[in-house]
PDB file of N, CA and C in Angstrom:
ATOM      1  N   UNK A   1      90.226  98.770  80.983  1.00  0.00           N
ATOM      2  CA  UNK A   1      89.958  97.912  82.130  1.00  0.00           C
ATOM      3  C   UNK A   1      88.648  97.177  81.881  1.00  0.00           C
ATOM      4  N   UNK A   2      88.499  96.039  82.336  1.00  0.00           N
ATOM      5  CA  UNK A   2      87.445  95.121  81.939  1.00  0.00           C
ATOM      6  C   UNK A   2      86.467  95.073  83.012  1.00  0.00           C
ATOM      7  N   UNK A   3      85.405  94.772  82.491  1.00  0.00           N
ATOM      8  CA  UNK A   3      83.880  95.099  83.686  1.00  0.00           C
ATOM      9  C   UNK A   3      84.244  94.559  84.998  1.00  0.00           C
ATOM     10  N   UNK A   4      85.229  93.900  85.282  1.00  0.00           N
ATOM     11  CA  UNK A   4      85.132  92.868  86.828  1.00  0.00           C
ATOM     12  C   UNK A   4      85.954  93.514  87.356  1.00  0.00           C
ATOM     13  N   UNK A   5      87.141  94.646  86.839  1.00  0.00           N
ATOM     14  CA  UNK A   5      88.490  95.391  87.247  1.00  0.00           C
ATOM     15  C   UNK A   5      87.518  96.675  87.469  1.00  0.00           C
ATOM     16  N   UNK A   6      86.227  97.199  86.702  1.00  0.00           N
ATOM     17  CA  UNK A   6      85.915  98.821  86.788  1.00  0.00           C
ATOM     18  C   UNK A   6      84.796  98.168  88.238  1.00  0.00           C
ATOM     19  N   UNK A   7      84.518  97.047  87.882  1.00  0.00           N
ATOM     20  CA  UNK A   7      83.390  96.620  89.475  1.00  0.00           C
ATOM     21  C   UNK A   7      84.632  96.847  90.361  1.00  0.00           C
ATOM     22  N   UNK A   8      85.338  96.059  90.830  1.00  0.00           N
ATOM     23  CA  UNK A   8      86.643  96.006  91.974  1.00  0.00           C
ATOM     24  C   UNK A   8      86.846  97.214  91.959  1.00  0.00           C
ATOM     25  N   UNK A   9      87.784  98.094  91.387  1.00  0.00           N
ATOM     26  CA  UNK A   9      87.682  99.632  91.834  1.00  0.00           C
ATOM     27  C   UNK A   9      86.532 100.231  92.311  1.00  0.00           C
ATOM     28  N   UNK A  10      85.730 100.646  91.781  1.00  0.00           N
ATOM     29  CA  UNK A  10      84.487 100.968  92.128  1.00  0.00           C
ATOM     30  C   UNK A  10      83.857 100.772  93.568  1.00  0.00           C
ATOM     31  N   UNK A  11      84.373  99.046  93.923  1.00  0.00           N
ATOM     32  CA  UNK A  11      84.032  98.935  94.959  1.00  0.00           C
ATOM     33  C   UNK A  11      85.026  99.124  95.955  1.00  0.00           C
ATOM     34  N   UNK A  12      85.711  99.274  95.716  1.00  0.00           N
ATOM     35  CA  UNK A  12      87.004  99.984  96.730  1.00  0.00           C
ATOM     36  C   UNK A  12      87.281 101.155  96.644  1.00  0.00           C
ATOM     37  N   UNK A  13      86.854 102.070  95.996  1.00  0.00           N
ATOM     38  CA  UNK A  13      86.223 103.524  96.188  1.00  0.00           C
ATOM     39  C   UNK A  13      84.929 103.674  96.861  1.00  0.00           C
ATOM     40  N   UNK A  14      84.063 102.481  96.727  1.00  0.00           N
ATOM     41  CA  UNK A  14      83.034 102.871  97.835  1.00  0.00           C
ATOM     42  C   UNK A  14      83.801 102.751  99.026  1.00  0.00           C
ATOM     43  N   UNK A  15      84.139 101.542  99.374  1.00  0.00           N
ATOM     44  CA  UNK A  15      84.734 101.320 100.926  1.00  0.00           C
ATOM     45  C   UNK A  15      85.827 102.250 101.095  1.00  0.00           C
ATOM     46  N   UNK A  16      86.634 103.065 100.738  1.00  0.00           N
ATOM     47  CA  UNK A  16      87.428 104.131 101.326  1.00  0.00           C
ATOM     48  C   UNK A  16      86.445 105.155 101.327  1.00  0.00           C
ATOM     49  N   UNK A  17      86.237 105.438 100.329  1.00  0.00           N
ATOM     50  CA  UNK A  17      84.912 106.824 100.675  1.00  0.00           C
ATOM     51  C   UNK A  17      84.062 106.370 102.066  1.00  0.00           C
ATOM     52  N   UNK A  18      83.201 105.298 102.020  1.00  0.00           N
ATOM     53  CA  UNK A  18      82.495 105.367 103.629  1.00  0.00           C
ATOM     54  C   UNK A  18      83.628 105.443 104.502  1.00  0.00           C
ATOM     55  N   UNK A  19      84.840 104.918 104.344  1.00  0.00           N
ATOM     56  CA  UNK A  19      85.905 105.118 105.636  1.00  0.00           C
ATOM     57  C   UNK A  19      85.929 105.903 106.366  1.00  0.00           C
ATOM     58  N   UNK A  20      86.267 106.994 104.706  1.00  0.00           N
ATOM     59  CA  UNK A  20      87.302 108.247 105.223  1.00  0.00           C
ATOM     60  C   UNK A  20      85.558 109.047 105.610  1.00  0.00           C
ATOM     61  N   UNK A  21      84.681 108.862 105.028  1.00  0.00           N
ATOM     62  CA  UNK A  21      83.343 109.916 105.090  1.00  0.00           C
ATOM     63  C   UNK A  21      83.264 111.123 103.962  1.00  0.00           C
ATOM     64  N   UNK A  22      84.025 110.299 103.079  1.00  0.00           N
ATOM     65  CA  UNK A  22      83.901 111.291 101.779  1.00  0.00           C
ATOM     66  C   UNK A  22      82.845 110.503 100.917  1.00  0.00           C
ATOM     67  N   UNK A  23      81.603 110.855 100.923  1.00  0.00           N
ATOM     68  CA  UNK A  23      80.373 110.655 100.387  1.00  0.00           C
ATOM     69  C   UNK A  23      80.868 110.766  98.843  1.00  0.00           C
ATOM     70  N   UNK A  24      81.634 112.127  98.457  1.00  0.00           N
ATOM     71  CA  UNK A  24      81.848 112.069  96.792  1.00  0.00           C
ATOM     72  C   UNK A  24      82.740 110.876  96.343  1.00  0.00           C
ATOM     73  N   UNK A  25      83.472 109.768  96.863  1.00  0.00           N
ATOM     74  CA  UNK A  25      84.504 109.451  96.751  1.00  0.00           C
ATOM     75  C   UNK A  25      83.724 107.873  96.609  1.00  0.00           C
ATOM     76  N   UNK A  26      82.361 108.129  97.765  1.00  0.00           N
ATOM     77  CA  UNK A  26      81.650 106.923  97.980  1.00  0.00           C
ATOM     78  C   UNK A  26      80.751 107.073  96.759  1.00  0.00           C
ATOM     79  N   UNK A  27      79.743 108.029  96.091  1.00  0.00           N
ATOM     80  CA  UNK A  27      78.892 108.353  94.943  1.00  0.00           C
ATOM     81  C   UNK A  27      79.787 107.334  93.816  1.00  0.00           C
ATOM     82  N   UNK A  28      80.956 108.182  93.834  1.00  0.00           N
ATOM     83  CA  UNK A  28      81.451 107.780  92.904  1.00  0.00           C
ATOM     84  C   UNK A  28      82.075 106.304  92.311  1.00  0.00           C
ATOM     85  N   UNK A  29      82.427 105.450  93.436  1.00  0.00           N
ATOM     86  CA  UNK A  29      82.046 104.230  93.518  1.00  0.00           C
ATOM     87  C   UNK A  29      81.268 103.306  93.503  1.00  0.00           C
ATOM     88  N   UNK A  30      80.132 104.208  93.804  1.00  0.00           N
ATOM     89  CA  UNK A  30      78.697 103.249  93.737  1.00  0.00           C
ATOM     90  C   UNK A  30      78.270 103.352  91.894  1.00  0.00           C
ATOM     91  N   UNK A  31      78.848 104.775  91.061  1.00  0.00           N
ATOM     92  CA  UNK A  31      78.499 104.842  90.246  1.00  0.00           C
ATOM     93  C   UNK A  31      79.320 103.624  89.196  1.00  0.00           C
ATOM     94  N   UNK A  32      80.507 103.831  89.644  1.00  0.00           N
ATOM     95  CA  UNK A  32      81.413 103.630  88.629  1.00  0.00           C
ATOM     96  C   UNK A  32      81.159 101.499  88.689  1.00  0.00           C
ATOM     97  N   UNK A  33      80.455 100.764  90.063  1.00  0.00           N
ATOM     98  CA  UNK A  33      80.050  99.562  89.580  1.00  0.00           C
ATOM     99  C   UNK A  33      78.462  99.393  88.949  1.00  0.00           C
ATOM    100  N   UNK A  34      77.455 100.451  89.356  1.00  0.00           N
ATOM    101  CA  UNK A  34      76.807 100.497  88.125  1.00  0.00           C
ATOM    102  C   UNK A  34      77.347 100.419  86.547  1.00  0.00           C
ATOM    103  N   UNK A  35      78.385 101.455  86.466  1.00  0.00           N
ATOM    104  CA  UNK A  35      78.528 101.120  85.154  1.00  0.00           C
ATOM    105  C   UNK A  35      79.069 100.209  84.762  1.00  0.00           C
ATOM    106  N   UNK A  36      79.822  99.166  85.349  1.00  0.00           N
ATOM    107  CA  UNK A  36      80.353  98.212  85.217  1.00  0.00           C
ATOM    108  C   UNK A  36      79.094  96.787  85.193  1.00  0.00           C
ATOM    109  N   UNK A  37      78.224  96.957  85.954  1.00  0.00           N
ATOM    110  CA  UNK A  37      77.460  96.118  85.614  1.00  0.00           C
ATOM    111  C   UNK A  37      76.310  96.181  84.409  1.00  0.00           C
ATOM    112  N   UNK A  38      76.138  97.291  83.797  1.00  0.00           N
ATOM    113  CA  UNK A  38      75.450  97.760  82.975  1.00  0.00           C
ATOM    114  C   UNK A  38      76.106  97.212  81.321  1.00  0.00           C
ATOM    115  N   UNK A  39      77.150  97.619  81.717  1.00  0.00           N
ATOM    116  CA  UNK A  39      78.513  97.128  80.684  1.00  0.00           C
ATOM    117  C   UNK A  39      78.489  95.623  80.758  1.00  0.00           C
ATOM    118  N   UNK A  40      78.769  94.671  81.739  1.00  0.00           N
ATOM    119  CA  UNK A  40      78.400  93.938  81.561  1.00  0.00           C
ATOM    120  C   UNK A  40      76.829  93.170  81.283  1.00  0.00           C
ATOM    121  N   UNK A  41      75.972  93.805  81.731  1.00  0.00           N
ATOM    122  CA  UNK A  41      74.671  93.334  80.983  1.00  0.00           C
ATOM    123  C   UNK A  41      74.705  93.546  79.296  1.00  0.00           C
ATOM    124  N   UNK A  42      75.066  94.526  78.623  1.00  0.00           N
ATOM    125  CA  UNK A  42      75.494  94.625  77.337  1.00  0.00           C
ATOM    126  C   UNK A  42      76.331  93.800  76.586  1.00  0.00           C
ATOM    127  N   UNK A  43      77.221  93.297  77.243  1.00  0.00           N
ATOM    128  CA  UNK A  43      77.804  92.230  76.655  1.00  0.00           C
ATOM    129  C   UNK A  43      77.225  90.986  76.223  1.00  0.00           C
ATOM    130  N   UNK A  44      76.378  90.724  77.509  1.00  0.00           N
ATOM    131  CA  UNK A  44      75.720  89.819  77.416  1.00  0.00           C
ATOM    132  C   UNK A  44      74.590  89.287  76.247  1.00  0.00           C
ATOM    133  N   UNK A  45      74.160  90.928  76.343  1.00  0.00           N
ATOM    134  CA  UNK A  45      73.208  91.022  75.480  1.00  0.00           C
ATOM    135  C   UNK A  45      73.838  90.674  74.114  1.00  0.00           C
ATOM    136  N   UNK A  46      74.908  91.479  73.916  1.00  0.00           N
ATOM    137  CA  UNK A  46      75.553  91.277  72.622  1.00  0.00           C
ATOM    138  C   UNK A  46      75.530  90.072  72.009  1.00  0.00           C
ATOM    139  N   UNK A  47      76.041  89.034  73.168  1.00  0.00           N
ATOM    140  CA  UNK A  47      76.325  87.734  73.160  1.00  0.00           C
ATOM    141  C   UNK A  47      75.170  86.705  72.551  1.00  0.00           C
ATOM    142  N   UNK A  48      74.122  87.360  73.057  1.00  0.00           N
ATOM    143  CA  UNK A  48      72.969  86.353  73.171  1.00  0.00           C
ATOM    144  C   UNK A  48      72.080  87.058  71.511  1.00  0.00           C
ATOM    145  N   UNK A  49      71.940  88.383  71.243  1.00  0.00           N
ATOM    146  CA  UNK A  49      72.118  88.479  69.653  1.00  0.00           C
ATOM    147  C   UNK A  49      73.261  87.614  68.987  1.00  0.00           C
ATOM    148  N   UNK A  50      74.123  88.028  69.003  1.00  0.00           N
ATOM    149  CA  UNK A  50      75.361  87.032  68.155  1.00  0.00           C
ATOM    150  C   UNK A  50      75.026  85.498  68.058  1.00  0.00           C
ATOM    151  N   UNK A  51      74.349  85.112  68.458  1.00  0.00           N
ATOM    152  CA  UNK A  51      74.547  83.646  69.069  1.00  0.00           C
ATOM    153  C   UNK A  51      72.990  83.083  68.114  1.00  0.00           C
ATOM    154  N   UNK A  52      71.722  84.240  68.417  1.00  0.00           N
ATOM    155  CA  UNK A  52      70.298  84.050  67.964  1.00  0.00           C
ATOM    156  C   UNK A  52      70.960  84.258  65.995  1.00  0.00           C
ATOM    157  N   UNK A  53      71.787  85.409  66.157  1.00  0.00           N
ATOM    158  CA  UNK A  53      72.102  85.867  64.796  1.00  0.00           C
ATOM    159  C   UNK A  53      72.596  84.457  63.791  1.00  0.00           C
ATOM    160  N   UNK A  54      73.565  83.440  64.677  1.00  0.00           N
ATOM    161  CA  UNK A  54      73.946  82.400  63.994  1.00  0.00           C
ATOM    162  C   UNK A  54      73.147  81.459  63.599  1.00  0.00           C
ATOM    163  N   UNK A  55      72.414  81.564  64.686  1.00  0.00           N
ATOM    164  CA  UNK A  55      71.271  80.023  64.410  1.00  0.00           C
ATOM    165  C   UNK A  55      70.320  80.406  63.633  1.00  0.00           C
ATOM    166  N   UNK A  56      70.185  82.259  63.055  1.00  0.00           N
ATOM    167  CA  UNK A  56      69.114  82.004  61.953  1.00  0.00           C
ATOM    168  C   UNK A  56      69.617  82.145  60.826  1.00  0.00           C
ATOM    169  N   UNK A  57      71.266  82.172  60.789  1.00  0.00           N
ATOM    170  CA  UNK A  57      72.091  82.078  59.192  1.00  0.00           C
ATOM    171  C   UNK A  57      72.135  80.626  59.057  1.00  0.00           C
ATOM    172  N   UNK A  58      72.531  79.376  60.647  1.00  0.00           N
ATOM    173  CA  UNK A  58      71.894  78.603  60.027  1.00  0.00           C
ATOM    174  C   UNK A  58      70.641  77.407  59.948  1.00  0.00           C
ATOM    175  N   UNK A  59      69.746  78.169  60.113  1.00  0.00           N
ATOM    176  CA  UNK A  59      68.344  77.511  59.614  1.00  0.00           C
ATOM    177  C   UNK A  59      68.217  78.211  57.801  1.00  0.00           C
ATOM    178  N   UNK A  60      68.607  79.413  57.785  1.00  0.00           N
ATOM    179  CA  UNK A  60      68.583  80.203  56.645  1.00  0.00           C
ATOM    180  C   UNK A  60      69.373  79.090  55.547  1.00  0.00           C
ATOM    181  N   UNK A  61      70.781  78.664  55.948  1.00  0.00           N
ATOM    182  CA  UNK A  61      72.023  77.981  54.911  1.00  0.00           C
ATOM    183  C   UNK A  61      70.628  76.635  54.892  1.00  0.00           C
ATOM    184  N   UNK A  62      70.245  75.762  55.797  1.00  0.00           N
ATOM    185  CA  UNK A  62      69.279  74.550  55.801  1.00  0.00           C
ATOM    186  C   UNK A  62      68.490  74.903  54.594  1.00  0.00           C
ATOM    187  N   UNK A  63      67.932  76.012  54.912  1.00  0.00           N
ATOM    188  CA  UNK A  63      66.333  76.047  54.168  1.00  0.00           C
ATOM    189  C   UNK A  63      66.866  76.139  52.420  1.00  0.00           C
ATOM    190  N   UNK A  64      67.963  76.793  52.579  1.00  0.00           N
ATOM    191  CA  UNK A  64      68.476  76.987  51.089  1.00  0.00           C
ATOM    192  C   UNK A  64      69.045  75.442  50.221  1.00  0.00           C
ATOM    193  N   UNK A  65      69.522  74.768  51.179  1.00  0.00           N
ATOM    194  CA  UNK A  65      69.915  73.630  50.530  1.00  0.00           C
ATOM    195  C   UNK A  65      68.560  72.519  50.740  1.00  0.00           C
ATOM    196  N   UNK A  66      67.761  72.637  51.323  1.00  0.00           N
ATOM    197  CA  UNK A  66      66.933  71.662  51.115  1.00  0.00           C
ATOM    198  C   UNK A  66      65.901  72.407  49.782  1.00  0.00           C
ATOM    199  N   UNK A  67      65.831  73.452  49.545  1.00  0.00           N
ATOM    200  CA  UNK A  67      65.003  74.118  48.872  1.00  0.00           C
ATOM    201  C   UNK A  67      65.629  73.625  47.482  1.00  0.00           C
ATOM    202  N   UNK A  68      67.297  73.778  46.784  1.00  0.00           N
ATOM    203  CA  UNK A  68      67.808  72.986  46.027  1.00  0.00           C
ATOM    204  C   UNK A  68      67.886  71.667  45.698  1.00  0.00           C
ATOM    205  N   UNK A  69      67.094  70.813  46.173  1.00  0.00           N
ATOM    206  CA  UNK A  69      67.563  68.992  46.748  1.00  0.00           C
ATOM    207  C   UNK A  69      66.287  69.025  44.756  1.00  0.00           C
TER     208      UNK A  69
END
Protein backbone atom coordinates (compact mmCIF):
# COMPACT_ATOMS: atom_id res chain seq x y z
CA UNK A 1 0.00 0.00 0.00
CA UNK A 2 1.35 3.39 -0.90
CA UNK A 3 1.99 6.37 1.64
CA UNK A 4 -1.48 8.25 0.73
CA UNK A 5 -3.53 4.58 1.11
CA UNK A 6 -1.36 3.80 4.76
CA UNK A 7 -2.28 7.91 5.57
CA UNK A 8 -6.24 7.18 4.58
CA UNK A 9 -6.40 4.06 6.70
CA UNK A 10 -4.67 5.35 9.43
CA UNK A 11 -6.88 8.08 9.39
CA UNK A 12 -9.94 6.15 9.46
CA UNK A 13 -8.73 4.11 12.25
CA UNK A 14 -8.28 7.23 14.09
CA UNK A 15 -11.91 8.35 13.44
CA UNK A 16 -13.54 4.91 14.36
CA UNK A 17 -11.31 4.50 17.34
CA UNK A 18 -12.44 8.15 18.77
CA UNK A 19 -16.06 6.89 17.76
CA UNK A 20 -16.25 3.77 19.21
CA UNK A 21 -13.70 5.16 22.38
CA UNK A 22 -11.21 2.62 21.66
CA UNK A 23 -8.10 4.78 22.34
CA UNK A 24 -5.91 1.51 21.07
CA UNK A 25 -7.65 1.51 17.77
CA UNK A 26 -7.23 5.49 17.86
CA UNK A 27 -3.04 5.16 18.97
CA UNK A 28 -2.92 3.10 16.36
CA UNK A 29 -4.08 5.30 13.69
CA UNK A 30 -2.41 8.19 14.73
CA UNK A 31 0.68 5.92 14.48
CA UNK A 32 0.19 4.23 11.41
CA UNK A 33 -0.16 8.16 9.48
CA UNK A 34 2.98 9.07 11.16
CA UNK A 35 4.45 6.41 9.45
CA UNK A 36 3.08 7.18 6.40
CA UNK A 37 4.24 10.58 6.46
CA UNK A 38 7.69 9.77 7.53
CA UNK A 39 7.72 7.33 4.51
CA UNK A 40 6.78 9.85 2.58
CA UNK A 41 9.35 12.43 3.74
CA UNK A 42 11.95 9.65 2.68
CA UNK A 43 10.95 9.48 -0.56
CA UNK A 44 11.31 12.71 -0.97
CA UNK A 45 14.45 12.79 0.33
CA UNK A 46 15.43 10.01 -1.92
CA UNK A 47 14.23 12.06 -4.71
CA UNK A 48 16.03 15.14 -4.05
CA UNK A 49 19.57 12.93 -3.59
CA UNK A 50 18.78 11.22 -6.95
CA UNK A 51 18.20 14.33 -8.66
CA UNK A 52 21.59 16.38 -6.72
CA UNK A 53 23.28 12.79 -7.67
CA UNK A 54 22.55 13.59 -11.53
CA UNK A 55 23.54 17.04 -11.77
CA UNK A 56 26.96 16.18 -10.30
CA UNK A 57 27.48 13.15 -12.96
CA UNK A 58 26.60 15.90 -15.08
CA UNK A 59 28.89 18.74 -14.29
CA UNK A 60 31.40 15.67 -13.72
CA UNK A 61 30.62 14.25 -17.86
CA UNK A 62 31.17 18.63 -18.65
CA UNK A 63 34.33 18.91 -16.78
CA UNK A 64 35.68 15.73 -18.51
CA UNK A 65 34.99 16.80 -21.98
CA UNK A 66 36.06 20.25 -21.69
CA UNK A 67 39.22 19.01 -19.88
CA UNK A 68 39.80 16.85 -23.39
CA UNK A 69 39.00 19.93 -25.92
Amino acid sequence: MGTTGENIEGTAKEAVGEALGKEDLEREGEQQQKKAQKQEEAEEMQEAADHKAREADGHAGAEQAASNE
